[in-house]
N, C-alpha and C. Protein backbone atom coordinates (compact mmCIF):
# COMPACT_ATOMS: atom_id res chain seq x y z
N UNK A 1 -20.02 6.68 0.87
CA UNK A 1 -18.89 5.78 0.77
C UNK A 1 -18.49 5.35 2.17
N UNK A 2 -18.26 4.21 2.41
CA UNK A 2 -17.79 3.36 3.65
C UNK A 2 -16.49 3.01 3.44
N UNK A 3 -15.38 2.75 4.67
CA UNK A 3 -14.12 2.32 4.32
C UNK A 3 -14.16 1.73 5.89
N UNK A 4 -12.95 0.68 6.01
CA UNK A 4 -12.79 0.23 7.72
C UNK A 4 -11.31 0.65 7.36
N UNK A 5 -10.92 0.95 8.24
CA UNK A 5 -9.32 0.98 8.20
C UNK A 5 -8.45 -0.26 9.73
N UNK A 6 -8.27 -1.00 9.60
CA UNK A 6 -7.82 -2.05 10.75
C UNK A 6 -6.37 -1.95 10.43
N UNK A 7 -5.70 -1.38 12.23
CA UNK A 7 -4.50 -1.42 12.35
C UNK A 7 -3.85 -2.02 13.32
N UNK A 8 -2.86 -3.40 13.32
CA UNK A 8 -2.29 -3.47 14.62
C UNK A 8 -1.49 -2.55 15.34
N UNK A 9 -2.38 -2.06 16.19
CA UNK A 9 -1.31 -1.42 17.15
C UNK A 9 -1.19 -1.66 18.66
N UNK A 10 -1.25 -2.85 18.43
CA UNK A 10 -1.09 -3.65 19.80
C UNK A 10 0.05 -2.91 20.61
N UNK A 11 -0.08 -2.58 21.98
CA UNK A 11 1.56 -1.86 22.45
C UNK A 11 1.98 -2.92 22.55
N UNK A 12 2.02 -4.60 22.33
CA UNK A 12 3.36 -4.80 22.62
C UNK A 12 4.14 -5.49 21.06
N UNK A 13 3.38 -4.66 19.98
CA UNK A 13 4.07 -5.22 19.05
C UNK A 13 4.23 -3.78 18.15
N UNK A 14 5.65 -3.83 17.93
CA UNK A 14 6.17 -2.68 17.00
C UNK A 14 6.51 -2.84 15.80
N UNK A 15 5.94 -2.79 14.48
CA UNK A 15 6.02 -3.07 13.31
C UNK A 15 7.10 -1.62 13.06
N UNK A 16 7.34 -0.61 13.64
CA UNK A 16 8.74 -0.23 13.05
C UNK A 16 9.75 -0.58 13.87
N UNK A 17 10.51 -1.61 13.17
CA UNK A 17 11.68 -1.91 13.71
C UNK A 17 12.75 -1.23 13.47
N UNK A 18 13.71 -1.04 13.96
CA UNK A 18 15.19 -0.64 13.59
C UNK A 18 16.45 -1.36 14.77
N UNK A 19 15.94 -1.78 15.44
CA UNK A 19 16.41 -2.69 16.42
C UNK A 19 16.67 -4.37 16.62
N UNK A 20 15.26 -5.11 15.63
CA UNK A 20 15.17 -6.45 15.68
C UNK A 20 14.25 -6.96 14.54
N UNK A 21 14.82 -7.11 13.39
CA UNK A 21 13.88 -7.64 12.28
C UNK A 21 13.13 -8.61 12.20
N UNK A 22 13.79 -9.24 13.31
CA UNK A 22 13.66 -10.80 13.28
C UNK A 22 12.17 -11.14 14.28
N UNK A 23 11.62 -10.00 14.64
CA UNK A 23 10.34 -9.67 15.19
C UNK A 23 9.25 -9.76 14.02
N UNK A 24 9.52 -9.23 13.59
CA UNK A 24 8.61 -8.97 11.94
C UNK A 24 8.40 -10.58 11.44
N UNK A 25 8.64 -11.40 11.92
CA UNK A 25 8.59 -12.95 10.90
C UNK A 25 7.41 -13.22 11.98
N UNK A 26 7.27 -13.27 13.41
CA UNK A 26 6.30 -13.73 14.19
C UNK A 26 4.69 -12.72 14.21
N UNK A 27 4.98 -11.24 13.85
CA UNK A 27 3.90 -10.28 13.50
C UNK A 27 3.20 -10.98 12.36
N UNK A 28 4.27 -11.18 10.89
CA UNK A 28 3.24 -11.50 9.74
C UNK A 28 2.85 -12.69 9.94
N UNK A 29 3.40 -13.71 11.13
CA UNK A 29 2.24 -14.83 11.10
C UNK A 29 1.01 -14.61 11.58
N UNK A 30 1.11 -13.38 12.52
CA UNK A 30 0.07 -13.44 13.49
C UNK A 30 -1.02 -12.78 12.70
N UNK A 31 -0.84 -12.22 11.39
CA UNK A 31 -1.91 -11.67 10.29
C UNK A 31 -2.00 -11.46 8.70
N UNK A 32 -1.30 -12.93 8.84
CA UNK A 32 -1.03 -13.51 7.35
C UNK A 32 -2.66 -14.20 7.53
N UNK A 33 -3.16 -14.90 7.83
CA UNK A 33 -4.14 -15.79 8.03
C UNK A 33 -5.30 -15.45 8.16
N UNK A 34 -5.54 -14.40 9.18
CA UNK A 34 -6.57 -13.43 9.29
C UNK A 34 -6.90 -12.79 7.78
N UNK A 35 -5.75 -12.36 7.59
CA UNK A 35 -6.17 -11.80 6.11
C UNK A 35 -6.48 -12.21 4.96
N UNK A 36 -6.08 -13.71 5.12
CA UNK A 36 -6.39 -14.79 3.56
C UNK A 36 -8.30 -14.85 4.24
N UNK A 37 -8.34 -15.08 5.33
CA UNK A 37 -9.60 -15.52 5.78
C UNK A 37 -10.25 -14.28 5.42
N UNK A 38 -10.15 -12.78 5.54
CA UNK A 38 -11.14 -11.71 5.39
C UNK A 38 -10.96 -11.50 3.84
N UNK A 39 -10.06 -12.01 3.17
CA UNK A 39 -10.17 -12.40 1.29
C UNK A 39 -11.04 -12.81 0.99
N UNK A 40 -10.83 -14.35 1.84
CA UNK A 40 -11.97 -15.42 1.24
C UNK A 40 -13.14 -15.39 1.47
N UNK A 41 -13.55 -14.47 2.73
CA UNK A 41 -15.10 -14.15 2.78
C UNK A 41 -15.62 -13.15 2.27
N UNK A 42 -15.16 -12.15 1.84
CA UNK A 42 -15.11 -11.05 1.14
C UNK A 42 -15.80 -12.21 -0.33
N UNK A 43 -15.28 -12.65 -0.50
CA UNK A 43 -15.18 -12.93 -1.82
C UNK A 43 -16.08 -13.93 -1.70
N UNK A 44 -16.58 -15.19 -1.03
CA UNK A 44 -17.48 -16.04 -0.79
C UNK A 44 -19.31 -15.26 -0.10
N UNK A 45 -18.62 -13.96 -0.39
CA UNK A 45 -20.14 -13.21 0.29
C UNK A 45 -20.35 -12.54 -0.71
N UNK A 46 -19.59 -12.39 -2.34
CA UNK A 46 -19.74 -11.61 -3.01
C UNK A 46 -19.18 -10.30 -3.09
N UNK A 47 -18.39 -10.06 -1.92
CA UNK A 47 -18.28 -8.45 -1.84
C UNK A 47 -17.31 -8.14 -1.93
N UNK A 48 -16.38 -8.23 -2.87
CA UNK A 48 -14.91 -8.50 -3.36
C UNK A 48 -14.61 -7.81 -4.18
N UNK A 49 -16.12 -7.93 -5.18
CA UNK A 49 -16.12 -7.38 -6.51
C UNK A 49 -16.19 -5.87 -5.86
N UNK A 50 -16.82 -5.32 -4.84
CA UNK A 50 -17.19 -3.70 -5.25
C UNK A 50 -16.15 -3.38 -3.48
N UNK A 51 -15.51 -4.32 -3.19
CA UNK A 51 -14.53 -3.21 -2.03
C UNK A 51 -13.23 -3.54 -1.69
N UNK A 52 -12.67 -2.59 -1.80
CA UNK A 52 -10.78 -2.26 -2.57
C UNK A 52 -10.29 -2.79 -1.10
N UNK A 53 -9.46 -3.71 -1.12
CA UNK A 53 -8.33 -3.83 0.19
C UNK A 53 -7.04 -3.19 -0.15
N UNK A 54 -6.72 -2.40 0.92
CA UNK A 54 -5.52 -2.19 0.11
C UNK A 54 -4.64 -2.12 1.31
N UNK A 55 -3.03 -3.25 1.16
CA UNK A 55 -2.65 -3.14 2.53
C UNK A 55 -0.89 -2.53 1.98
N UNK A 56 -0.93 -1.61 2.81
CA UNK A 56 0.42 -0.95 2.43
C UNK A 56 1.48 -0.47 3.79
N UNK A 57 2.35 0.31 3.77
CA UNK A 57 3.19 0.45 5.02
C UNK A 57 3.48 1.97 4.83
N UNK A 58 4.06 2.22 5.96
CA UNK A 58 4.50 4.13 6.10
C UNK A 58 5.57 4.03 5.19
N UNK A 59 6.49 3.18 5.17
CA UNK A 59 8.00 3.07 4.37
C UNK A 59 8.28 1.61 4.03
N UNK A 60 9.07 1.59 2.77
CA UNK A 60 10.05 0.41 2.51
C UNK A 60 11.16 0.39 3.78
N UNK A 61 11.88 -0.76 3.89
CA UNK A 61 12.85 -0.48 4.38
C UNK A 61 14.28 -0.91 3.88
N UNK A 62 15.27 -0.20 4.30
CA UNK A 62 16.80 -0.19 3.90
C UNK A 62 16.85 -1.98 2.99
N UNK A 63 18.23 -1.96 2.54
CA UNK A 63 18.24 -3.32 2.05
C UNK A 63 19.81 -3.24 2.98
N UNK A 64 20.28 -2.66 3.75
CA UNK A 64 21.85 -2.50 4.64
C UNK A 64 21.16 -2.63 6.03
N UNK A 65 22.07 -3.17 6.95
CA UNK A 65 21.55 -3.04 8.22
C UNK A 65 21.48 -1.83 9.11
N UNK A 66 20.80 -1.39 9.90
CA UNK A 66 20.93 -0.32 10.46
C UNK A 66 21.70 -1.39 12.24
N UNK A 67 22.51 -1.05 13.03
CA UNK A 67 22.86 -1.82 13.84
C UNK A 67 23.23 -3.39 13.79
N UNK A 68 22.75 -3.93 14.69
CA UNK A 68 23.05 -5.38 14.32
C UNK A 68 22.12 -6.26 13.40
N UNK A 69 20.95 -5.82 14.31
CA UNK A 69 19.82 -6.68 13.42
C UNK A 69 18.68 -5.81 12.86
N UNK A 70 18.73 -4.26 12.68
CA UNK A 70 17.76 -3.38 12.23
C UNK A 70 17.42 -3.47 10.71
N UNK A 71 16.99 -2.15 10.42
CA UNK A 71 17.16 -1.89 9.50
C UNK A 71 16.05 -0.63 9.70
N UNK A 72 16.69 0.37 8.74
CA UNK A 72 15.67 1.94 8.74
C UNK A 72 15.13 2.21 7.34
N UNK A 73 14.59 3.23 7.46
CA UNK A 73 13.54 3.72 6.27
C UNK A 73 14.30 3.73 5.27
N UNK A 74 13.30 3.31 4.28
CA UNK A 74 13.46 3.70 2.63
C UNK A 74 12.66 3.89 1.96
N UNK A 75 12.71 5.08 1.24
CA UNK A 75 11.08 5.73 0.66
C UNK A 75 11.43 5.44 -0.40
N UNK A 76 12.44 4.81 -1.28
CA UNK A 76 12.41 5.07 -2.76
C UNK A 76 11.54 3.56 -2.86
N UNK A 77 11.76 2.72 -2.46
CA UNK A 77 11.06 1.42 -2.78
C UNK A 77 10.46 0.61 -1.45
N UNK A 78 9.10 0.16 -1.82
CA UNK A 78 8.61 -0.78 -0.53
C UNK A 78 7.18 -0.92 -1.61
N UNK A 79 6.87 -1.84 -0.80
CA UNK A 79 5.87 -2.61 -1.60
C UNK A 79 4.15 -2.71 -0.72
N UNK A 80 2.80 -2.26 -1.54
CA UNK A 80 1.89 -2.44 -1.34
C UNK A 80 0.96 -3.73 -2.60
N UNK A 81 -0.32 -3.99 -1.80
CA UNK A 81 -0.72 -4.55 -2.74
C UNK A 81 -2.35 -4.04 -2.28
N UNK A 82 -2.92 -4.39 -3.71
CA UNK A 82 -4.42 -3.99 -3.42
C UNK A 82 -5.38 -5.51 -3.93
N UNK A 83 -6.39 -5.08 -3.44
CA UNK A 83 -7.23 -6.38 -4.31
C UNK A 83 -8.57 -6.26 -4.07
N UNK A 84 -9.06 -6.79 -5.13
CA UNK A 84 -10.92 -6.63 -5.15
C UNK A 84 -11.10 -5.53 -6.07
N UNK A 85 -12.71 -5.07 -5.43
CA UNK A 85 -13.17 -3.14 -6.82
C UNK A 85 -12.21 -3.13 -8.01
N UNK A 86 -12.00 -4.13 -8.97
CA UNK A 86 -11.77 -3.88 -9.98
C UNK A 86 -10.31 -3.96 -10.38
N UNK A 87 -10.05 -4.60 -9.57
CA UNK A 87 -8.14 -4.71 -9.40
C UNK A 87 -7.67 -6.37 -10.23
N UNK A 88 -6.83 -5.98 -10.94
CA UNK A 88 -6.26 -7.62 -11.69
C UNK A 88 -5.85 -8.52 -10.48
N UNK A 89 -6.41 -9.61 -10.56
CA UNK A 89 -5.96 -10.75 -9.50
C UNK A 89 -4.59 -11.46 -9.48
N UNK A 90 -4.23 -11.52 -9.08
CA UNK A 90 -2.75 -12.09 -9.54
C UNK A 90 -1.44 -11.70 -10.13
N UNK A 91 -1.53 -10.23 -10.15
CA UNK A 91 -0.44 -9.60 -10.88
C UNK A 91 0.65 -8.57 -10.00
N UNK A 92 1.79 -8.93 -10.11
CA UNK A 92 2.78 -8.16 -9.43
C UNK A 92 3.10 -6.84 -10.37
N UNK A 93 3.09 -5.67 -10.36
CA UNK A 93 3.17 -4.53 -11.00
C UNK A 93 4.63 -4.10 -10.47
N UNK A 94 5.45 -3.53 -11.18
CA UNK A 94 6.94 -3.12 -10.91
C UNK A 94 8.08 -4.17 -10.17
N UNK A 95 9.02 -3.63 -10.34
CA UNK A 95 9.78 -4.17 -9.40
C UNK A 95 11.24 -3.69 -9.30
N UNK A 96 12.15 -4.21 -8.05
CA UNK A 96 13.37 -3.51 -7.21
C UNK A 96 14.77 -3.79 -8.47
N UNK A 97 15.96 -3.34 -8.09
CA UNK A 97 16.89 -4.04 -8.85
C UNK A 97 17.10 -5.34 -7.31
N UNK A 98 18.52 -6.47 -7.30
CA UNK A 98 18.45 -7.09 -6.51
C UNK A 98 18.58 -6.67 -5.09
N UNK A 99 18.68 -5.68 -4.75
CA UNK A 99 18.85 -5.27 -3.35
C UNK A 99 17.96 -5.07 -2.64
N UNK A 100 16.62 -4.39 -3.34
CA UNK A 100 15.76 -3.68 -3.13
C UNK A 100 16.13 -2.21 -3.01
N UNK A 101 16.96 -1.37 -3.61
CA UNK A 101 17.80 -0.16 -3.14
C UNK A 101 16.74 0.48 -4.38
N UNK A 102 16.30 0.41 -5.18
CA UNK A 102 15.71 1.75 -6.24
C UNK A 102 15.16 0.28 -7.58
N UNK A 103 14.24 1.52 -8.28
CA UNK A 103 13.33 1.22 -8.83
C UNK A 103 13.71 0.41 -10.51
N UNK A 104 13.63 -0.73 -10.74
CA UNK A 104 13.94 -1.09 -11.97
C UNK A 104 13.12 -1.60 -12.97
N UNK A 105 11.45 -1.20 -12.99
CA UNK A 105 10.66 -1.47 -13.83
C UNK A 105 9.28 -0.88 -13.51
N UNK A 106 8.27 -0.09 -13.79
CA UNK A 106 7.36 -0.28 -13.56
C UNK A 106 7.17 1.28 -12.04
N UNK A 107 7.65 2.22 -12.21
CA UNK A 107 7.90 2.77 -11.23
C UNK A 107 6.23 3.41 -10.68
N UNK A 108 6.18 3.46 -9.51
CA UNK A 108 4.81 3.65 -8.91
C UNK A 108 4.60 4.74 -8.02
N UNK A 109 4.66 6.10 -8.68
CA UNK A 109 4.76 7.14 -7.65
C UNK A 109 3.56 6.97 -6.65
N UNK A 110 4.06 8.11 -5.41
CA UNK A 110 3.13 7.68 -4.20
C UNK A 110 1.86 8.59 -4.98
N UNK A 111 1.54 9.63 -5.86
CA UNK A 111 0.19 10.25 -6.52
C UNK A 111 0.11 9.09 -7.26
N UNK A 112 0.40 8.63 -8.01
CA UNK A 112 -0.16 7.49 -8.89
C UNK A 112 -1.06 6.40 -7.63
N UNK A 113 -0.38 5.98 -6.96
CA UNK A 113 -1.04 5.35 -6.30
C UNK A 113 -2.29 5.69 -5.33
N UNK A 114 -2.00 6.76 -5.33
CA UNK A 114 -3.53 7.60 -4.35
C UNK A 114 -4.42 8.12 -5.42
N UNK A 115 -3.59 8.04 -6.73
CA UNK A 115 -4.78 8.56 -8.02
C UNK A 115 -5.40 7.31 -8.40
N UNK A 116 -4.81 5.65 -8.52
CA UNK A 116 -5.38 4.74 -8.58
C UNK A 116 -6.11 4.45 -7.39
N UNK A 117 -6.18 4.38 -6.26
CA UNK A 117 -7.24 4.25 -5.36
C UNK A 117 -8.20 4.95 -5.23
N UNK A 118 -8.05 5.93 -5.66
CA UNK A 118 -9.69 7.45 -5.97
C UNK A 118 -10.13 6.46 -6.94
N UNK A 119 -9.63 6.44 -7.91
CA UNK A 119 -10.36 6.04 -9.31
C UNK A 119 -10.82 4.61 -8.85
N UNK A 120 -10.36 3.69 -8.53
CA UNK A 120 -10.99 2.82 -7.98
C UNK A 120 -12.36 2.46 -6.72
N UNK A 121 -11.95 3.97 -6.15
CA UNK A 121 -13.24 4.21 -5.34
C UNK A 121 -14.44 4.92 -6.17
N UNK A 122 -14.39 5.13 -7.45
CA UNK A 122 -15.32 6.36 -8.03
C UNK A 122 -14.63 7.65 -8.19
N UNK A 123 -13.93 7.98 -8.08
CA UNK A 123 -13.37 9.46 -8.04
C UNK A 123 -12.35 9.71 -8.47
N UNK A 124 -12.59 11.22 -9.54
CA UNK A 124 -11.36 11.55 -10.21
C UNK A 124 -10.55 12.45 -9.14
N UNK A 125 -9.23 11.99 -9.45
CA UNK A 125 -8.48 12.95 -8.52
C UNK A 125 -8.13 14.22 -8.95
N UNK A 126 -8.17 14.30 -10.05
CA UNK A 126 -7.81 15.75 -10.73
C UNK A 126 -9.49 16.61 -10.30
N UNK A 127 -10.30 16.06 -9.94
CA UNK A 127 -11.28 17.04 -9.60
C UNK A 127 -11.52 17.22 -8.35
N UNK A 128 -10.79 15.99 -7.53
CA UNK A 128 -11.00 16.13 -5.79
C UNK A 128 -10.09 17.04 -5.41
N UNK A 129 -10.55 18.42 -5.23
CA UNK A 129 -9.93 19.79 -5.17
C UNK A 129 -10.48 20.25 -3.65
N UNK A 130 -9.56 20.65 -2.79
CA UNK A 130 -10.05 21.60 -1.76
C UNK A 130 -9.01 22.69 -1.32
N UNK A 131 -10.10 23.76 -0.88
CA UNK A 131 -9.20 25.34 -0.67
C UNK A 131 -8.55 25.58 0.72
N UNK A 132 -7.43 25.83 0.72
CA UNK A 132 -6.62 25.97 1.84
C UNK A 132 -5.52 26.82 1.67
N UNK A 133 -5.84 28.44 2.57
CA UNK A 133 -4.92 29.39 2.45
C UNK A 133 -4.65 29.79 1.42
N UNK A 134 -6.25 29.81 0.58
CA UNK A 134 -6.22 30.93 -0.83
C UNK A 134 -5.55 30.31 -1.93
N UNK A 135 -5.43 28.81 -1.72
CA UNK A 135 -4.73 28.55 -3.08
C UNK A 135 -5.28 26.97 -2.92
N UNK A 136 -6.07 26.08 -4.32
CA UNK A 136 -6.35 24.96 -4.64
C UNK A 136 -5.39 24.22 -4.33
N UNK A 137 -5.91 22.81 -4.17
CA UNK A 137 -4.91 21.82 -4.00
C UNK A 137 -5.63 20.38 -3.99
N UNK A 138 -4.81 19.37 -4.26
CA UNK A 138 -5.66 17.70 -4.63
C UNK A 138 -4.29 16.68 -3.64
N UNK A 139 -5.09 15.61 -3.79
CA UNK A 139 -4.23 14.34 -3.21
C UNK A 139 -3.32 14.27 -3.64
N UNK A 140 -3.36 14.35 -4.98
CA UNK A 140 -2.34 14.00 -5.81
C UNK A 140 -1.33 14.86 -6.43
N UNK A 141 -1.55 16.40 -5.89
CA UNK A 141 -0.75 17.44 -5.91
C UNK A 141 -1.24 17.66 -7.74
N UNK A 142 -0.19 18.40 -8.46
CA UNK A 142 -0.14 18.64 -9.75
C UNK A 142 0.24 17.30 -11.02
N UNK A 143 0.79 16.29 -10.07
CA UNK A 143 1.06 15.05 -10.21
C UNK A 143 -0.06 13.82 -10.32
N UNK A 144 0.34 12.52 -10.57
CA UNK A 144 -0.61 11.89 -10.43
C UNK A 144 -1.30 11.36 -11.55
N UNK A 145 -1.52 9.51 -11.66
CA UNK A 145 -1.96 9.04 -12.59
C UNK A 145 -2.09 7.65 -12.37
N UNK A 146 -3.30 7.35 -13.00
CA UNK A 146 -4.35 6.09 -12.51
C UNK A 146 -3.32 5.00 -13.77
N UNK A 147 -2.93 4.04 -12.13
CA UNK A 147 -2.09 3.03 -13.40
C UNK A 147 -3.65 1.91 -13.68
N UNK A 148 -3.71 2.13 -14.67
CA UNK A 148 -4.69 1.54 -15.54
C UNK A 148 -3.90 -0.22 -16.03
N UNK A 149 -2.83 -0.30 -15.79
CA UNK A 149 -2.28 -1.63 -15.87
C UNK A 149 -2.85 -2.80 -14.85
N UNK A 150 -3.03 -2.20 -14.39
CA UNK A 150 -3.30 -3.16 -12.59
C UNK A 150 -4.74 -3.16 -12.78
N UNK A 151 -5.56 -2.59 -13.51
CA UNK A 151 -7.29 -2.48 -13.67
C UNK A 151 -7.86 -3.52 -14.09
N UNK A 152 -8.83 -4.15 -13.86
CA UNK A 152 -8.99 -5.54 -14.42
C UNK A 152 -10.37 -5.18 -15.73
């Protein structure tokens, strides 16, 4: 199995803000485009069908300001998307109440989502087991489940 993982981490650009949001509008231009372009060749080379993109973040963030123009972490809600290996094209799965503050449809635990990306790579997660300090353990903890909604 092959994977690339591509991250900006340019030092002079900080995708966690809590200081200046208003930074974040000139970042996603700078790889909004790049990324429609590594879609469309992906997909104009054929290879769309068998390899998962999946672009996600460490955290949601607040829907309140943190300072003047911040804003800080929020783990109950933030948004990923995947596409290609078998993924429905076009479909938004869950969603926020209006704030973005907590979950009002469709809720997407973080094992569900690492159990749908195994399964999408080939692999059950309930069997991807390894031993550490005398006691089993998986990605997806005791938890965990392949949202089969989003499967094409």
């Amino acid at each position: 199995m092959r994977f690339i993982e591509l991250v900006d981490g340019s030092s002079s650009k900080n995708w966690d803000q809590h200081d200046d949001m208003a930074k974040h509008a000139q970042y996603a231009k700078d790889i909004d485009q790049p990324m429609a372009g590594l879609l469309r060749d992906l997909k104009r080379r054929g290879m769309l069908d068998d390899t998962l993109v999946v672009w996600t973040t460490e955290f949601g963030r607040t829907p309140g300001v943190d300072g003047i123009k911040g804003r800080g972490h929020h783990s109950a809600c933030f948004s990923s998307w995947l596409a290609g290996a078998g993924v429905k094209g076009g479909l938004t799965y869950g969603s926020t109440d209006d704030i973005g503050a907590t979950v009002a449809e469709n809720k997407v635990h973080v094992h569900d989502f690492h159990a749908t990306i195994l399964h999408l790579l080939g692999m059950d997660h309930e069997k991807l087991i390894f031993r550490h300090g005398g006691r089993d353990f998986r990605l997806t903890d005791v938890h965990g489940r392949v949202v089969r909604e989003i499967l094409a």
